[in-house]
C-alpha atoms as a PDB file:
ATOM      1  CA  UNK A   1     -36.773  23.553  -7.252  1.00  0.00           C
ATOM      2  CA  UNK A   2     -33.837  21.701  -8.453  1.00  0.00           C
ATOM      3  CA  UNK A   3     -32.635  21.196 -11.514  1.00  0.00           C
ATOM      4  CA  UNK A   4     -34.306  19.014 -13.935  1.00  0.00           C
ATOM      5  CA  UNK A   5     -30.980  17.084 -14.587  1.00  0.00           C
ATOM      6  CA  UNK A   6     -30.050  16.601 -10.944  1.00  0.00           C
ATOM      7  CA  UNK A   7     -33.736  15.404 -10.480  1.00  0.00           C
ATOM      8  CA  UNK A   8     -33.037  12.696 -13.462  1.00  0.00           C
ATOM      9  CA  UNK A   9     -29.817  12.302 -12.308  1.00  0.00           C
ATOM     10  CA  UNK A  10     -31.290  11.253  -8.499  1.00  0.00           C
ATOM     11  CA  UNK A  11     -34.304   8.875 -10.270  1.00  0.00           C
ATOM     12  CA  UNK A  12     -31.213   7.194 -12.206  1.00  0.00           C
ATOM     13  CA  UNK A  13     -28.984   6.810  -8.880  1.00  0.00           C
ATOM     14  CA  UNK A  14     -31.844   5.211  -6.565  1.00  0.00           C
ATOM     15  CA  UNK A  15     -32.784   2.940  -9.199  1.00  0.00           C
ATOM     16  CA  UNK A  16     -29.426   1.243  -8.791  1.00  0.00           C
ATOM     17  CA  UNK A  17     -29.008   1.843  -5.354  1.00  0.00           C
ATOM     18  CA  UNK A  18     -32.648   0.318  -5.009  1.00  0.00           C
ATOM     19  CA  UNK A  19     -31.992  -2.526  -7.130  1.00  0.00           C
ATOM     20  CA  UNK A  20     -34.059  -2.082 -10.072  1.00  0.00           C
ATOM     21  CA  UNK A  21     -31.515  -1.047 -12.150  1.00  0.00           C
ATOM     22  CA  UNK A  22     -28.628  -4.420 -11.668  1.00  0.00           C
ATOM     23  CA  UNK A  23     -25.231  -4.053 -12.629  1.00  0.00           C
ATOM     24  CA  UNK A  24     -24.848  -4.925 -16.437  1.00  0.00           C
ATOM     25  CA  UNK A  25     -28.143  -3.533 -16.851  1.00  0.00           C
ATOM     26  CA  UNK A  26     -28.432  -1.502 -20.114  1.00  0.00           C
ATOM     27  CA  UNK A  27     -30.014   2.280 -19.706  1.00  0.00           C
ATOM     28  CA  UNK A  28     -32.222   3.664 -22.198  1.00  0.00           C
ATOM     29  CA  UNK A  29     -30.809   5.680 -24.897  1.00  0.00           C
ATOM     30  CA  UNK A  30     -30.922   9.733 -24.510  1.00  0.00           C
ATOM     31  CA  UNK A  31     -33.996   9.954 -26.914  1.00  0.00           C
ATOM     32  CA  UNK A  32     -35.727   7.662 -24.526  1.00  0.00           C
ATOM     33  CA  UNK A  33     -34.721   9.589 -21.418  1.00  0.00           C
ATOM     34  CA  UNK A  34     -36.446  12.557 -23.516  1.00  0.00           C
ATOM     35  CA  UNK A  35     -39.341  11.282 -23.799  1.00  0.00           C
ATOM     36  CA  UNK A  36     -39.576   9.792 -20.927  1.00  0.00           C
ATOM     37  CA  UNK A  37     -38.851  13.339 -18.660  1.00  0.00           C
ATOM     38  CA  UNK A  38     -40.312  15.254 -21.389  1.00  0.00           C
ATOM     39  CA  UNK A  39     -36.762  17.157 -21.237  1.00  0.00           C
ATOM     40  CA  UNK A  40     -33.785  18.050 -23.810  1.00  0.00           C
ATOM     41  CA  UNK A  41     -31.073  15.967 -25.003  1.00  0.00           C
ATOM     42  CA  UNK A  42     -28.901  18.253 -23.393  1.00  0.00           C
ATOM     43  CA  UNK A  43     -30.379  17.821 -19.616  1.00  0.00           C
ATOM     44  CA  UNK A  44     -30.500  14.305 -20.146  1.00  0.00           C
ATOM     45  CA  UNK A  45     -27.000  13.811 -21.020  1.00  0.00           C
ATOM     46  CA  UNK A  46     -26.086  16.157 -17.865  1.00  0.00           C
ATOM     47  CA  UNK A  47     -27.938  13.975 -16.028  1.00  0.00           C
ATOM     48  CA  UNK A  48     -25.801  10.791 -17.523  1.00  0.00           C
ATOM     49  CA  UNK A  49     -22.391  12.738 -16.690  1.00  0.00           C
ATOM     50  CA  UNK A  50     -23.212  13.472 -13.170  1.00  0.00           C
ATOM     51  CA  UNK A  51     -23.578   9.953 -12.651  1.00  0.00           C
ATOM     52  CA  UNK A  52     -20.897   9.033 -14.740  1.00  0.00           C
ATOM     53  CA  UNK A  53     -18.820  11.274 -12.799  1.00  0.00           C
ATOM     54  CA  UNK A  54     -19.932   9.268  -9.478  1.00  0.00           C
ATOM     55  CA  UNK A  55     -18.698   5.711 -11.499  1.00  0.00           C
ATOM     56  CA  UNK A  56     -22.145   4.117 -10.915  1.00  0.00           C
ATOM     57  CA  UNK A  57     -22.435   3.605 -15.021  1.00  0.00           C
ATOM     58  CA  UNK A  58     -19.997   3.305 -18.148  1.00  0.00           C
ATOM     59  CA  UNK A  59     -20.181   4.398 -21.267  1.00  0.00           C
ATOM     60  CA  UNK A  60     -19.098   1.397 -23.653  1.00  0.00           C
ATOM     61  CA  UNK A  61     -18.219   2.629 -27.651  1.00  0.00           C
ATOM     62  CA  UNK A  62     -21.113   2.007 -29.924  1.00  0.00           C
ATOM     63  CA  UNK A  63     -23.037  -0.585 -27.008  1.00  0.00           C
ATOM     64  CA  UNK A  64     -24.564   1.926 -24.752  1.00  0.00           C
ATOM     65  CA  UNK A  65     -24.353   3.236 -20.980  1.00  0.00           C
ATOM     66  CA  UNK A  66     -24.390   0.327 -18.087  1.00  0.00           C
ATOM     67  CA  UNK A  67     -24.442  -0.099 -14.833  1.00  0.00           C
ATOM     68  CA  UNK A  68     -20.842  -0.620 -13.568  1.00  0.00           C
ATOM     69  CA  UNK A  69     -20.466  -4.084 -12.003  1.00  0.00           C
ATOM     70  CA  UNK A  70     -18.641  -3.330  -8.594  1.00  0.00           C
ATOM     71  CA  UNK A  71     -19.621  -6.636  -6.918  1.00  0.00           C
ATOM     72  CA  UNK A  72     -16.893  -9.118  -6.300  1.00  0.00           C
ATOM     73  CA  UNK A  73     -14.983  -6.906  -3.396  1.00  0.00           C
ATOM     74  CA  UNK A  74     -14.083  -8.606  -0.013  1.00  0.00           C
ATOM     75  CA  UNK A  75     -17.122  -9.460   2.429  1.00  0.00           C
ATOM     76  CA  UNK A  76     -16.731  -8.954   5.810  1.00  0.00           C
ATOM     77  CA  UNK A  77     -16.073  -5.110   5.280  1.00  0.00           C
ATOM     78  CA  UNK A  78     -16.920  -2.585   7.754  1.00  0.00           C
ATOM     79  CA  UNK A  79     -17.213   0.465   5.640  1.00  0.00           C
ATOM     80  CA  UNK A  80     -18.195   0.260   1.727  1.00  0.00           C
ATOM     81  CA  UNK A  81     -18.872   3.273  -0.309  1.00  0.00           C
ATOM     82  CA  UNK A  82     -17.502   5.798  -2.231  1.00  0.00           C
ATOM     83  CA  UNK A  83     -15.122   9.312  -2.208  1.00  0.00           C
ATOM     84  CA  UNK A  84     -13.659  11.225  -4.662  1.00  0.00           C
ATOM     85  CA  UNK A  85      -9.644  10.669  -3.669  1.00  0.00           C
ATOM     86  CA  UNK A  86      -8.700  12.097  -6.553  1.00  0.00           C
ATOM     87  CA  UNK A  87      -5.422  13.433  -5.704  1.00  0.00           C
ATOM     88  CA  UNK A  88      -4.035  10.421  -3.956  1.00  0.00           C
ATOM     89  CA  UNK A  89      -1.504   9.774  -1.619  1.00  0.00           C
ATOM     90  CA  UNK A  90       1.048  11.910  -1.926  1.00  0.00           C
ATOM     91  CA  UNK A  91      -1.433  15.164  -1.908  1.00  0.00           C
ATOM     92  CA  UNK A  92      -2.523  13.887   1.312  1.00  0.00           C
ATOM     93  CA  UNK A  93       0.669  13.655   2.820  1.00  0.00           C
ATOM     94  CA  UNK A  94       1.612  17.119   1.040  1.00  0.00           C
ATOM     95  CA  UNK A  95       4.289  19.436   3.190  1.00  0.00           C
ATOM     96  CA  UNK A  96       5.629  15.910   4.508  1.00  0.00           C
ATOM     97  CA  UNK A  97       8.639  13.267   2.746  1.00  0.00           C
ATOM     98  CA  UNK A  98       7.130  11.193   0.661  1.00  0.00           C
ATOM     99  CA  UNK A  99       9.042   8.343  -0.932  1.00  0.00           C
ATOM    100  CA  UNK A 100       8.160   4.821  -2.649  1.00  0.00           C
ATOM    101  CA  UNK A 101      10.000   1.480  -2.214  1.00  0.00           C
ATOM    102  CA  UNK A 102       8.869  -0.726  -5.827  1.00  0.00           C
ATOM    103  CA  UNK A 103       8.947  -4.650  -5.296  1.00  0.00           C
ATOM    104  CA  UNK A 104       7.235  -5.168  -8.712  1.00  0.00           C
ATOM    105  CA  UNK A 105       6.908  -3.419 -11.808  1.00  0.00           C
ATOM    106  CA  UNK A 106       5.682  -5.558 -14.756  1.00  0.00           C
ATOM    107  CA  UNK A 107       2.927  -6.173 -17.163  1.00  0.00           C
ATOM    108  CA  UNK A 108       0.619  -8.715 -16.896  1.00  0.00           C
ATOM    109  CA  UNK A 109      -2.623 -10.631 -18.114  1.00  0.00           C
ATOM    110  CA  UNK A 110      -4.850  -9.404 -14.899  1.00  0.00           C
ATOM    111  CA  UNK A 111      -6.494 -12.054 -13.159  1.00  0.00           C
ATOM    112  CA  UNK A 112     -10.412 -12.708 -14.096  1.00  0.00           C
ATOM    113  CA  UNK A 113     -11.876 -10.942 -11.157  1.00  0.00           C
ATOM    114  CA  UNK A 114      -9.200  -7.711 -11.705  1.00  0.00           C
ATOM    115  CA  UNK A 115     -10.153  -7.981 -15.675  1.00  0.00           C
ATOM    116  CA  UNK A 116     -13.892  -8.048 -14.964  1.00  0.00           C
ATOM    117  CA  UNK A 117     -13.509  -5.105 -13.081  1.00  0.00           C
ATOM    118  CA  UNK A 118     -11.361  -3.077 -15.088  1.00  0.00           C
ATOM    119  CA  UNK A 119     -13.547  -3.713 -18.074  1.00  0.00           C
ATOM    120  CA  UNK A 120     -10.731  -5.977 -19.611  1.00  0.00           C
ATOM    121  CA  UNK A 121     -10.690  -9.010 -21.354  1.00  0.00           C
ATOM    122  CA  UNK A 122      -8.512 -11.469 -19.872  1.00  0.00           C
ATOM    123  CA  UNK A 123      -5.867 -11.461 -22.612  1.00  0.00           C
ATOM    124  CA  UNK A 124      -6.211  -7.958 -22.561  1.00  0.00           C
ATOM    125  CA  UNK A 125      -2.531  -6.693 -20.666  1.00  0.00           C
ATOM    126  CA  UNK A 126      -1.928  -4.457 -17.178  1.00  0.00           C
ATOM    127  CA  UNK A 127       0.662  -2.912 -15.340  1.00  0.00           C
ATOM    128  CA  UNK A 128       1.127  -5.062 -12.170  1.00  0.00           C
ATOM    129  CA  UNK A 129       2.657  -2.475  -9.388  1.00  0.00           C
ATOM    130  CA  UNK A 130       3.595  -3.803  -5.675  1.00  0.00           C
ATOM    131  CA  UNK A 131       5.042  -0.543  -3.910  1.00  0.00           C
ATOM    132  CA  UNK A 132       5.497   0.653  -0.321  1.00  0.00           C
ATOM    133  CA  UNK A 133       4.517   4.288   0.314  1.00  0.00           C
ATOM    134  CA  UNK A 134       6.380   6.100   2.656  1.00  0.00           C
ATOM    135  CA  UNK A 135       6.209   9.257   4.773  1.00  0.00           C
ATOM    136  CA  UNK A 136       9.236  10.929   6.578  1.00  0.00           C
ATOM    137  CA  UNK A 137      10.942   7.304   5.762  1.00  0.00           C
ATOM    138  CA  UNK A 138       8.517   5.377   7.595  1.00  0.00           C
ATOM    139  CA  UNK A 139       6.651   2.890   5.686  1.00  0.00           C
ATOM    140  CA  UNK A 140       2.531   3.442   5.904  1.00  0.00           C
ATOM    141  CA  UNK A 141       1.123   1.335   3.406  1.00  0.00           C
ATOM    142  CA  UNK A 142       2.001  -1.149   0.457  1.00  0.00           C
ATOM    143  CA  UNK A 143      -0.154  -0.991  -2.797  1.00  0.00           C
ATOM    144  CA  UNK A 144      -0.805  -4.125  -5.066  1.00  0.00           C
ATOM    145  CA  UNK A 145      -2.219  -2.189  -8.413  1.00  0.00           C
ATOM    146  CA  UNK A 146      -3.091  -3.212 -12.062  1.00  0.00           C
ATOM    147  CA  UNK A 147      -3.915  -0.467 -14.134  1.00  0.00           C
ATOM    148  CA  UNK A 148      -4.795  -1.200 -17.681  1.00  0.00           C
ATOM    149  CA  UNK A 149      -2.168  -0.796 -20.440  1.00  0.00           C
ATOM    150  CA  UNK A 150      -3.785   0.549 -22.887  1.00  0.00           C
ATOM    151  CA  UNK A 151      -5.565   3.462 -20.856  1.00  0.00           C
ATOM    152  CA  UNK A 152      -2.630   4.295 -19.425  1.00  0.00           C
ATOM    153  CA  UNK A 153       0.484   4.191 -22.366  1.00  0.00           C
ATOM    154  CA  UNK A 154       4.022   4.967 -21.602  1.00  0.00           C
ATOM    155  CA  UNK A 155       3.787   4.503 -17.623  1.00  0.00           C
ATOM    156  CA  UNK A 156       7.601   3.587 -16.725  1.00  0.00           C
ATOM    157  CA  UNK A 157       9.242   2.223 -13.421  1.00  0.00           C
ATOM    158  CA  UNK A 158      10.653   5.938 -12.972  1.00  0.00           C
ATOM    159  CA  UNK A 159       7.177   7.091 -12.285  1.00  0.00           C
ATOM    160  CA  UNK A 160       6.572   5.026  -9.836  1.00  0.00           C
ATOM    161  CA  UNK A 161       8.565   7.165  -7.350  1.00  0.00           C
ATOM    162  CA  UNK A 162       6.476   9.849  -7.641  1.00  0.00           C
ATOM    163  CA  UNK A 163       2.514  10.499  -8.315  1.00  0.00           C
ATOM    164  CA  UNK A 164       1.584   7.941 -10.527  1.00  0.00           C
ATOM    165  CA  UNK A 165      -1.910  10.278 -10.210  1.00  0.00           C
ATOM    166  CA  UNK A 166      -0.143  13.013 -11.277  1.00  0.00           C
ATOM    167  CA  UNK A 167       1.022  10.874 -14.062  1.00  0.00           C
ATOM    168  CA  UNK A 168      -2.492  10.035 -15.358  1.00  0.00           C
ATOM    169  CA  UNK A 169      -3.428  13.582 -15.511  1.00  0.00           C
ATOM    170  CA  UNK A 170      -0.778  15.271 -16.358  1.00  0.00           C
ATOM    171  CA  UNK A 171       1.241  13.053 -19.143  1.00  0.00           C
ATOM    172  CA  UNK A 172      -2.263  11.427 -20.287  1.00  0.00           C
ATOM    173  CA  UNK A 173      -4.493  14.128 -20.236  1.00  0.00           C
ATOM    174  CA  UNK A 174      -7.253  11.916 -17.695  1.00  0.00           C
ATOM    175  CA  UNK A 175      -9.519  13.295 -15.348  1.00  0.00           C
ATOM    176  CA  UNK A 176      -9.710  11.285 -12.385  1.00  0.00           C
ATOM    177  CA  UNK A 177     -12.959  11.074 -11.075  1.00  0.00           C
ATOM    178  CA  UNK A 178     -14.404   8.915  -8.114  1.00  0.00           C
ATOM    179  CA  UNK A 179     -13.161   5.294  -6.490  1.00  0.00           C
ATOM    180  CA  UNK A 180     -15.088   3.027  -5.131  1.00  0.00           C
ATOM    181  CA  UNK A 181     -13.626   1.319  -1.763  1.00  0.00           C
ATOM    182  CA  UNK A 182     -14.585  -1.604   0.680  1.00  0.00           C
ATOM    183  CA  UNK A 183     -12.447  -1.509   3.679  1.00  0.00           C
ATOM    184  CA  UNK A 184     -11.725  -4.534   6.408  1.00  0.00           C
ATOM    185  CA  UNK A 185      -9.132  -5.134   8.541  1.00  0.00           C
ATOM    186  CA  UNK A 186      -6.560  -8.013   8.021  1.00  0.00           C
ATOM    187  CA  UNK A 187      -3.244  -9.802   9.476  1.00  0.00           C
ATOM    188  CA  UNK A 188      -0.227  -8.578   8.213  1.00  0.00           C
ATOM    189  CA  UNK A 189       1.942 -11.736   6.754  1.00  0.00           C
ATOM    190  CA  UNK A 190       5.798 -12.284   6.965  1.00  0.00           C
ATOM    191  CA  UNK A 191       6.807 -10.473   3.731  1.00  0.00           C
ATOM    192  CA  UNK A 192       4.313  -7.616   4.294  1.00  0.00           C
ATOM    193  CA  UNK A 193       5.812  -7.104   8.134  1.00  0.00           C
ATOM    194  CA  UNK A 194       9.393  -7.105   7.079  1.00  0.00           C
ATOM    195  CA  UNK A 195       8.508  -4.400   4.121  1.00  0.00           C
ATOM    196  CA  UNK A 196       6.323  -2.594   6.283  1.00  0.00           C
ATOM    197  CA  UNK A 197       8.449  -2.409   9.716  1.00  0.00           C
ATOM    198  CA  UNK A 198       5.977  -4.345  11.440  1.00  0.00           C
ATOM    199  CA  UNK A 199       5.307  -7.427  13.179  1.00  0.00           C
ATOM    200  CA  UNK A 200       3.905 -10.588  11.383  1.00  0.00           C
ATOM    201  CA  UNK A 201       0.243 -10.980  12.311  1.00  0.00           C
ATOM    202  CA  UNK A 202      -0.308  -7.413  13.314  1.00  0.00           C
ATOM    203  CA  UNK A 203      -3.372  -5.508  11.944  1.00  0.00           C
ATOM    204  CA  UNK A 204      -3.555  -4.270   8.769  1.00  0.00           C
ATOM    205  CA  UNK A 205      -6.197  -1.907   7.139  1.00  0.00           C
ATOM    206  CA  UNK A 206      -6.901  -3.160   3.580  1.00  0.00           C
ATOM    207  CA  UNK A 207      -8.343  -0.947   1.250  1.00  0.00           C
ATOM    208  CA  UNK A 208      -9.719  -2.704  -2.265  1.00  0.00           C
ATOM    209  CA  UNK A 209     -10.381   0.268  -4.288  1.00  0.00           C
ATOM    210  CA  UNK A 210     -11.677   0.577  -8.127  1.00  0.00           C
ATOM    211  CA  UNK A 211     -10.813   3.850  -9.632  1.00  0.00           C
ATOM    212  CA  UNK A 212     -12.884   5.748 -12.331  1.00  0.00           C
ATOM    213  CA  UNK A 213     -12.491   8.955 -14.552  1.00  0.00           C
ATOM    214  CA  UNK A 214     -15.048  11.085 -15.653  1.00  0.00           C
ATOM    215  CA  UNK A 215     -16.026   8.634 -18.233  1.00  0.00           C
ATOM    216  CA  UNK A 216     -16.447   6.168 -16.126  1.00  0.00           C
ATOM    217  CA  UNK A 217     -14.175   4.080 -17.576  1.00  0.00           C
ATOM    218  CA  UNK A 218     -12.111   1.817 -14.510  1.00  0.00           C
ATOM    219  CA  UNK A 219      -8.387   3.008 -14.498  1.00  0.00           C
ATOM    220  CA  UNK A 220      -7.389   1.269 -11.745  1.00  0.00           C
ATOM    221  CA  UNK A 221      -8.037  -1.741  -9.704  1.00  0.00           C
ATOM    222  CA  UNK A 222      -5.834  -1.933  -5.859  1.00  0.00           C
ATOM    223  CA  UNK A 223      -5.586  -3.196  -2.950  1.00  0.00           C
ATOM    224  CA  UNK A 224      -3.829  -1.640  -0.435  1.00  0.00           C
ATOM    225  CA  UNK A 225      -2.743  -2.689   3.016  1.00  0.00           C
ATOM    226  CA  UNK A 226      -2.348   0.144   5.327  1.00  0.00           C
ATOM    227  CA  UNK A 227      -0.149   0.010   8.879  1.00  0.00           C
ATOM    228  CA  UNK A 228      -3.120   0.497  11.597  1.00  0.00           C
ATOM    229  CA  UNK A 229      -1.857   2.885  13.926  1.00  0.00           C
ATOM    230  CA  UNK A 230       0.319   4.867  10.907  1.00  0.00           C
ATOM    231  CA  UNK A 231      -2.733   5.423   8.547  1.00  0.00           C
ATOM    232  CA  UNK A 232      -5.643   8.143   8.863  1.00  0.00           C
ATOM    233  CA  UNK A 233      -8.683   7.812   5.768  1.00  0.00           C
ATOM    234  CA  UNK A 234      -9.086  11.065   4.410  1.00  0.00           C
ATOM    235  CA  UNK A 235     -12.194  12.600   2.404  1.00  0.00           C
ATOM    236  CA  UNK A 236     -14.425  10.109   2.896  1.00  0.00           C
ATOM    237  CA  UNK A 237     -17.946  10.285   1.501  1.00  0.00           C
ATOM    238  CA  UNK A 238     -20.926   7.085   2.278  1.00  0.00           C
ATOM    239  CA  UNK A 239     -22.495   5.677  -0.479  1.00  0.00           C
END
């Protein structure tokens, strides 16, 4: 028999798979989970981590627990789901070079669509990072980030040359968690072949990605576009 939080846990995690629960939607409070699995506040709020953990809900101060909202990524995907990437790129490329090029460092009001899914308001400021990543000198992929400001204090262009994972966790003290990622393939355009090494219209592999910590709180909103025949996805877990 399982445990009784991974059981509440799985009843919570088809209900928004399913549909009944919607993103936005509103959980019940821990008492309510009590009484309605007849279990402890402790199991229930086990429960409420592991999914947390997973960033299928948030936690927002003194409002509740929600569904996260992940809608508004590309269509015409051929893969959407989730993994647990939590290292990044530079711990998949460990043992190899790994070097960044920055074409943008600055901070920003975020776009609606970024701000929606970052859990920002649109006044609300973010670190707007364009970077190519690099292995052995050869460019693999360019990154277009936000990342809120106030999660993330004190990031600087420095850092950008390194882990900006390592970073979070280290010089923050955050737990990175789980990303959700839709992935599609697109043309490369002018600017993107010449800072890539590649030809103009040649295929790309575009990765829109929303990262979470274990709070579920959305660090980071990207989109990356990854040389084709240079890239391999690592760790990958379906939804």
């Amino acid at each position: 028999m399982i445990p009784k939080y991974e059981a509440i846990a799985a009843d919570i995690r088809r209900s928004i798979e399913d549909g009944a629960l919607k993103p936005g939607d509103k959980l019940p409070t821990v008492v309510e989970f009590c009484e309605l699995y007849s279990v402890s506040k402790i199991t229930v709020k086990r429960a409420i981590e592991q999914i947390t953990e997973e960033g299928l809900i948030t936690s927002r101060r003194g409002s509740g627990t929600y569904v996260k909202d992940t809608a508004g990524l590309p269509g015409q995907v051929f893969f959407q789901g989730k993994n647990d990437r939590a290292q990044g790129f530079s711990y998949e490329h460990r043992g190899e070079k790994v070097t960044s090029v920055v074409y943008d460092f600055s901070i920003v009001n975020p776009p609606a669509e970024v701000a929606t899914q970052l859990g920002m308001a649109e006044d609300d400021f973010a670190y707007h990072i364009v970077r190519v990543r690099e292995v052995d000198g050869q460019p693999i992929v360019i990154e277009y980030t936000y990342m809120p400001l106030e999660l993330i204090p004190g990031l600087k262009k420095k850092d950008l040359y390194a882990s900006i994972y390592s970073f979070i966790r280290e010089q923050c003290g955050l737990k990175i968690s789980s990303f959700h990622r839709t992935i599609r393939a697109v043309a490369a355009t002018e600017e993107e072949a010449e800072r890539l090494d590649t030809k103009p219209g040649s295929p790309l592999l575009e990765l829109n990605q929303i990262g979470f910590l274990d709070s579920g709180t959305a660090f980071e909103y990207s989109v990356s576009h990854n040389v084709g025949d240079r890239f391999e996805l690592h760790n990958v877990t379906l939804a």
